[in-house]
Protein backbone atom coordinates (compact mmCIF):
# COMPACT_ATOMS: atom_id res chain seq x y z
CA UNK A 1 0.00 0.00 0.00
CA UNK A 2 1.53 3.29 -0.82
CA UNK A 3 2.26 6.04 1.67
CA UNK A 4 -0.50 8.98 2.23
CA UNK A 5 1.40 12.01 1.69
CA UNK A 6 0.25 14.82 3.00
CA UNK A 7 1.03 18.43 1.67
CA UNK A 8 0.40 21.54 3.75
CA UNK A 9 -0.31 25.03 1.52
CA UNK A 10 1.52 27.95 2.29
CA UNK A 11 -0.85 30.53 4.93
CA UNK A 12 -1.28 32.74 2.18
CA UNK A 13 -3.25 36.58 3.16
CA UNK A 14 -6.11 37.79 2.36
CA UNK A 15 -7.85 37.50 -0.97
CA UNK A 16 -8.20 41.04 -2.49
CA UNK A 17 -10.29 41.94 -5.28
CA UNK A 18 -9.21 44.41 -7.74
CA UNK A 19 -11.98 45.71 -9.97
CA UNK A 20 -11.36 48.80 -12.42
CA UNK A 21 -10.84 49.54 -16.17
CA UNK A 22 -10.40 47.34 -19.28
CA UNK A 23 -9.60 50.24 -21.24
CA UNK A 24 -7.03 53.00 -19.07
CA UNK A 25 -4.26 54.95 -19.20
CA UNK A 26 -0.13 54.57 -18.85
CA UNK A 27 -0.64 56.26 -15.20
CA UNK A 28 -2.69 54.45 -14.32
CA UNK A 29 -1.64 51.12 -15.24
CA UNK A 30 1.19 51.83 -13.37
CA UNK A 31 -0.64 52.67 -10.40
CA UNK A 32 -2.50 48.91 -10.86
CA UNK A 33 0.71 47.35 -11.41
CA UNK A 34 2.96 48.81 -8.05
CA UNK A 35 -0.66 47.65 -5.98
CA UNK A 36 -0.55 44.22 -7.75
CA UNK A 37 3.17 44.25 -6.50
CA UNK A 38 2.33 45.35 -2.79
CA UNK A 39 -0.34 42.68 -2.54
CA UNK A 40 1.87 40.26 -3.60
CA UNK A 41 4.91 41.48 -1.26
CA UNK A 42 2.08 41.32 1.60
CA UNK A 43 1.15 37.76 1.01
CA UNK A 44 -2.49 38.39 -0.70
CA UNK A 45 -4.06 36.99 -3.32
CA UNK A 46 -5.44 39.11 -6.30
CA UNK A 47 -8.59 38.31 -7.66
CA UNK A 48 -9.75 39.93 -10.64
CA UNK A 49 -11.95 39.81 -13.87
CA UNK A 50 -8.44 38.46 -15.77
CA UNK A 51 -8.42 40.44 -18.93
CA UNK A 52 -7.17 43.69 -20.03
CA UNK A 53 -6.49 46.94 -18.04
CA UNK A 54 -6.23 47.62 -14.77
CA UNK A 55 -6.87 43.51 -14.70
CA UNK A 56 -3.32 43.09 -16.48
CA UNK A 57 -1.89 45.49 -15.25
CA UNK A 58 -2.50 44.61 -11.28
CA UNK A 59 -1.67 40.74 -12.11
CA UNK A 60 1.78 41.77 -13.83
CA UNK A 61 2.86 43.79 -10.98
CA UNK A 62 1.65 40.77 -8.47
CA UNK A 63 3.19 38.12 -10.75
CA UNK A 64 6.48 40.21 -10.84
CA UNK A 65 6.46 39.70 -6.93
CA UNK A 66 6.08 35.71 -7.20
CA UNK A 67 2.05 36.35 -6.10
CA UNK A 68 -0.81 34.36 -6.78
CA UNK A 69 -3.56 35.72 -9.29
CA UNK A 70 -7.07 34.36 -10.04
CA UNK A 71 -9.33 35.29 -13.01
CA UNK A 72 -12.44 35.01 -13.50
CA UNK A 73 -13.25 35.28 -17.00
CA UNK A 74 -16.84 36.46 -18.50
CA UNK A 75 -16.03 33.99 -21.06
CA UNK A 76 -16.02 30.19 -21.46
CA UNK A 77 -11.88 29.60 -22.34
CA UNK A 78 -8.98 29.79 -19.72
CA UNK A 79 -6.91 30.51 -22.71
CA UNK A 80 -8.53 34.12 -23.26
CA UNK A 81 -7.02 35.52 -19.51
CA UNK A 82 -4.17 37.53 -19.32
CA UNK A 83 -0.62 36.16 -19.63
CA UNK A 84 -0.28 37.24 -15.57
CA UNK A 85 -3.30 35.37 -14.08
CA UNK A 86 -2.12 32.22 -12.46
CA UNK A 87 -5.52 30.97 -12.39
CA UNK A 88 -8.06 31.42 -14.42
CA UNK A 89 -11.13 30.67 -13.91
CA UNK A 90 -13.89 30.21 -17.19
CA UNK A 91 -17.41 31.29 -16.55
CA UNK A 92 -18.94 32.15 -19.74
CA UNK A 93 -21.05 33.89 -17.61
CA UNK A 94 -20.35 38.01 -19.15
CA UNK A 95 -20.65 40.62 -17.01
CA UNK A 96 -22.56 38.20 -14.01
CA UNK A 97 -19.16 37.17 -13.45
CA UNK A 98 -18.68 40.75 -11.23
CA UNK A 99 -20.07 39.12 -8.57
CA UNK A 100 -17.81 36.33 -8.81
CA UNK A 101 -14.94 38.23 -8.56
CA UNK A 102 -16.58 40.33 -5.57
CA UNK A 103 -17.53 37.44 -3.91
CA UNK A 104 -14.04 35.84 -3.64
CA UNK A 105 -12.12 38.63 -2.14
CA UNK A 106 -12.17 39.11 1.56
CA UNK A 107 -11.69 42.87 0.71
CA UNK A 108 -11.72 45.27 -3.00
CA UNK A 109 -9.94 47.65 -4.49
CA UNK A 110 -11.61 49.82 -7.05
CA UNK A 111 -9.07 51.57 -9.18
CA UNK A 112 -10.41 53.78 -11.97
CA UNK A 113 -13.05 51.98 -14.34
CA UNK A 114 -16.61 53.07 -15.91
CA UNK A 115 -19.97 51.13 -15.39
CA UNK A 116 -18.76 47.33 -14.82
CA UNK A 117 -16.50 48.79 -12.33
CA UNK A 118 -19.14 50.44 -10.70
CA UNK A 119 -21.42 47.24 -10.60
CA UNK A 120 -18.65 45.53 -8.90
CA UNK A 121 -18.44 48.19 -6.01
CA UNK A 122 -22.04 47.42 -5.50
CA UNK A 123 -22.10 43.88 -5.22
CA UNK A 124 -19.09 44.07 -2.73
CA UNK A 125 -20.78 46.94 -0.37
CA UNK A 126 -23.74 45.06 -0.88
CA UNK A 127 -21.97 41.95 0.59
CA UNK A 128 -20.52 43.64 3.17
CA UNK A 129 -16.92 44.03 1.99
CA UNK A 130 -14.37 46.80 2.79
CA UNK A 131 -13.95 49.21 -0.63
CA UNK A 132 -11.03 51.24 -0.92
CA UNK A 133 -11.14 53.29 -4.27
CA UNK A 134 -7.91 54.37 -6.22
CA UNK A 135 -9.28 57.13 -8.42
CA UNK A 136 -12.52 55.58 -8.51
CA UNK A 137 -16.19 56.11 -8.33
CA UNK A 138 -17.17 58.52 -5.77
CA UNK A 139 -19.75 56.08 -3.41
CA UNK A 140 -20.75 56.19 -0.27
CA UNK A 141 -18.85 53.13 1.58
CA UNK A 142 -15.77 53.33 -0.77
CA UNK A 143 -12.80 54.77 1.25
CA UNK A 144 -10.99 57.11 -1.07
CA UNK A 145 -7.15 56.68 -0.51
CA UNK A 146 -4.21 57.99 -2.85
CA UNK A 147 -1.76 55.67 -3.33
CA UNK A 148 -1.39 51.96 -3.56
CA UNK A 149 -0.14 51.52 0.00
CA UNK A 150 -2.62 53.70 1.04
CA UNK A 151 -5.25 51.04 -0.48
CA UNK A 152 -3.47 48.02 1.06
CA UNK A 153 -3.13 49.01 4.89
CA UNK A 154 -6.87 50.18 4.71
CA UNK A 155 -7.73 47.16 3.42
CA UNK A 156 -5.60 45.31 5.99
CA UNK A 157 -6.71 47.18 9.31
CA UNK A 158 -10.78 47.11 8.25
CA UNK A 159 -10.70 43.24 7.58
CA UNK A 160 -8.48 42.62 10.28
CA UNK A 161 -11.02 44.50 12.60
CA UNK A 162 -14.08 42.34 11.73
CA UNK A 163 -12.42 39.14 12.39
């Protein structure tokens, strides 16, 4: 009879959800890509819709850091996800995915983005999670912060408090 091997997982952090635009500019992929790299550096996992944008550009920066990405694509192939997402994840589902990705952070991160962006801020206050905003939709429960650390240690201390 052959062994049972058992294989413990790192403790990883929290999962973070980072919603904003498919379509954005240099500045502000930047600003996705140094909070895809602070997540990372922290230990958290992104979540994310896994295309384009501030979606790319937030897995790059967390892939640089040897993070974990998941991506949960509105469409039915692994194969259309970014070349940064570690995981992707094939809904064919269109824009209902938003609540996916929502659903499977323990926190979100708006940065920048136009009406699925804002659909995905109101599914997570809806569900009770903490919203910081980068740049971002002006809503009541979204904490407006400037900067990518900024984002991160609000995240961090609000989740931390409700466990």
């Amino acid at each position: 009879m052959a062994p049972i091997i058992y294989v413990a997982l790192a403790s990883r952090g929290m999962r973070v959800s980072v919603i904003g635009g498919s379509s954005i500019s240099s500045e502000t992929a930047a600003v996705a890509e140094e909070l895809g790299e602070r997540l990372a550096n922290r230990d958290h996992t992104v979540v994310c819709g896994g295309l384009g944008g501030v979606m790319e550009s937030v897995c790059r920066g967390a892939a640089s850091a040897g993070g974990e990405t998941v991506g949960i694509l509105p469409t039915d192939r692994r194969a259309d996800a970014n070349p940064h997402v570690t995981v992707p994840i094939a809904t064919g589902l269109g824009h209902a995915r938003n609540a996916l990705v929502v659903m499977n952070g323990d926190a979100a991160i708006a940065v920048d983005g136009s009406h699925g962006t804002l659909s995905e801020i109101g599914m997570a206050l809806a569900h009770g999670r903490v919203v910081a905003g980068l740049d971002t939709h002006d809503v009541a429960g979204v904490e407006a912060v400037k900067s990518p650390a900024d984002a991160v240690g609000y995240v961090e201390r609000e989740v931390e408090s409700t466990r």
